[in-house]
Protein backbone atom coordinates (compact mmCIF):
# COMPACT_ATOMS: atom_id res chain seq x y z
CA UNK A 1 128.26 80.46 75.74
CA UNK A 2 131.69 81.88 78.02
CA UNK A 3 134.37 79.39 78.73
CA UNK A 4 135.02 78.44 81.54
CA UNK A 5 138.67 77.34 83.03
CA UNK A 6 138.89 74.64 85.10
CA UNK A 7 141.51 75.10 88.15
CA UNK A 8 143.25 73.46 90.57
CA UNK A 9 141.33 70.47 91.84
CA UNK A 10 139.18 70.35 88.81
CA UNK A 11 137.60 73.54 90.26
CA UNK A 12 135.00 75.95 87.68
CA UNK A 13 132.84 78.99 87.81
CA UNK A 14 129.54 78.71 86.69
CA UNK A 15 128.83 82.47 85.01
CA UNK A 16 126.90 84.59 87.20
CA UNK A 17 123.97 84.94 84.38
CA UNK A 18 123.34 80.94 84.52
CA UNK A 19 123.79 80.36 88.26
CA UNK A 20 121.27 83.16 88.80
CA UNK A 21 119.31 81.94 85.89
CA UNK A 22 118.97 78.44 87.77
CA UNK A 23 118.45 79.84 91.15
CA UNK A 24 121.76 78.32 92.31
CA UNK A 25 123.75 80.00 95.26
CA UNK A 26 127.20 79.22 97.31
CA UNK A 27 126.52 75.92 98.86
CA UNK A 28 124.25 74.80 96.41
CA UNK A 29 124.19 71.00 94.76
CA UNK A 30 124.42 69.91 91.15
CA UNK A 31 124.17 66.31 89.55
CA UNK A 32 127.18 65.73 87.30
CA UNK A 33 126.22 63.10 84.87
CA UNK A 34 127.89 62.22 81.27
CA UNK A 35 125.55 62.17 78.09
CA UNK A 36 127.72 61.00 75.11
CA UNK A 37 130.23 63.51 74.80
CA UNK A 38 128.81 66.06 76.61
CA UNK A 39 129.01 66.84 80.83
CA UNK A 40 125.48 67.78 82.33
CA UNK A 41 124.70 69.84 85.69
CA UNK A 42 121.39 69.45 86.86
CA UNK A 43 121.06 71.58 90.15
CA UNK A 44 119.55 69.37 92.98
CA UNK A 45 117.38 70.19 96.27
CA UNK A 46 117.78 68.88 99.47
CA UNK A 47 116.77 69.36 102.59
CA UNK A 48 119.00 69.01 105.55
CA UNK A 49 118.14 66.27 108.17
CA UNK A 50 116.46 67.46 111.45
CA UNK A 51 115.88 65.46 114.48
CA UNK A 52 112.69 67.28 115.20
CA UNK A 53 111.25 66.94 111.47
CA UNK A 54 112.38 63.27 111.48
CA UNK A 55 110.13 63.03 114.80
CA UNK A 56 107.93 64.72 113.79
CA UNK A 57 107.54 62.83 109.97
CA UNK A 58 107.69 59.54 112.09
CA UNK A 59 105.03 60.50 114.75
CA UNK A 60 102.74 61.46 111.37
CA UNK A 61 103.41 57.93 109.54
CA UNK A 62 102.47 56.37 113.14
CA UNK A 63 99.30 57.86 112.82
CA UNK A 64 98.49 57.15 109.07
CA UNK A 65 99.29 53.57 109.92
CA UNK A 66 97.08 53.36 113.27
CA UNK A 67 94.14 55.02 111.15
CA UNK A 68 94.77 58.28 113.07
CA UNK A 69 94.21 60.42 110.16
CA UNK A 70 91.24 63.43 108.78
CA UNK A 71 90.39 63.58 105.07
CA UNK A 72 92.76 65.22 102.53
CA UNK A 73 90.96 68.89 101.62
CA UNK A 74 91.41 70.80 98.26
CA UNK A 75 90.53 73.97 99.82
CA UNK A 76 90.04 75.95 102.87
CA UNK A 77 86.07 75.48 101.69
CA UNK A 78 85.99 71.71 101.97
CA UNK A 79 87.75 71.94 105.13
CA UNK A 80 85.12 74.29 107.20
CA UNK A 81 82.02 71.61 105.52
CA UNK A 82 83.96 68.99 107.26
CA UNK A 83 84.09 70.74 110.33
CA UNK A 84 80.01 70.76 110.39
CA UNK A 85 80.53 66.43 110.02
CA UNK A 86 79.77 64.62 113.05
CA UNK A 87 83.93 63.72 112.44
CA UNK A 88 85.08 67.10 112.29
CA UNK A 89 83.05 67.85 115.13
CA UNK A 90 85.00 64.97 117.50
CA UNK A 91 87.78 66.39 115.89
CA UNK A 92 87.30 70.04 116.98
CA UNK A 93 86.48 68.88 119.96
CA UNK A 94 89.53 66.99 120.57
CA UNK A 95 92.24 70.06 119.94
């Protein structure tokens, strides 16, 4: 493993191997966490907040909780059967 200095603010470089190893890129998030003796980075995802998602995420939990909601499908298969329903067809109709 390369050592690694750390700078002025308690600043380090991740090698270029391991941050392309994990995927991780300028910007990018890591959990710092002790374990005994050691320091642990675990790179994290987020997403950024968006108005229109949050709309969007709140307009779908709206309708799961009025009862406004079609079957889950596995496959593109199970869909176009439930299309043929007499609820899939109200539901084609309705688009």
């Amino acid at each position: 493993m390369p050592l690694v200095k750390i700078k002025e603010k308690g600043q380090l470089t991740l090698p270029a191997r391991i941050r392309e190893r994990h995927g991780l890129a300028i910007g990018d998030y890591v959990d710092v966490t002790e374990e005994g003796s050691r320091i642990v980075l675990v790179p994290q995802t987020f997403v950024e907040r968006r108005p229109a998602v949050d709309a969007a995420i709140a307009e779908g939990l709206a309708d799961i909780g009025a009862g406004r909601i079609s079957p889950r499908f596995d496959n593109a298969e199970d869909f176009e059967a439930w299309l043929e329903t007499d609820e899939g067809k109200l539901f084609a109709r309705a688009k």
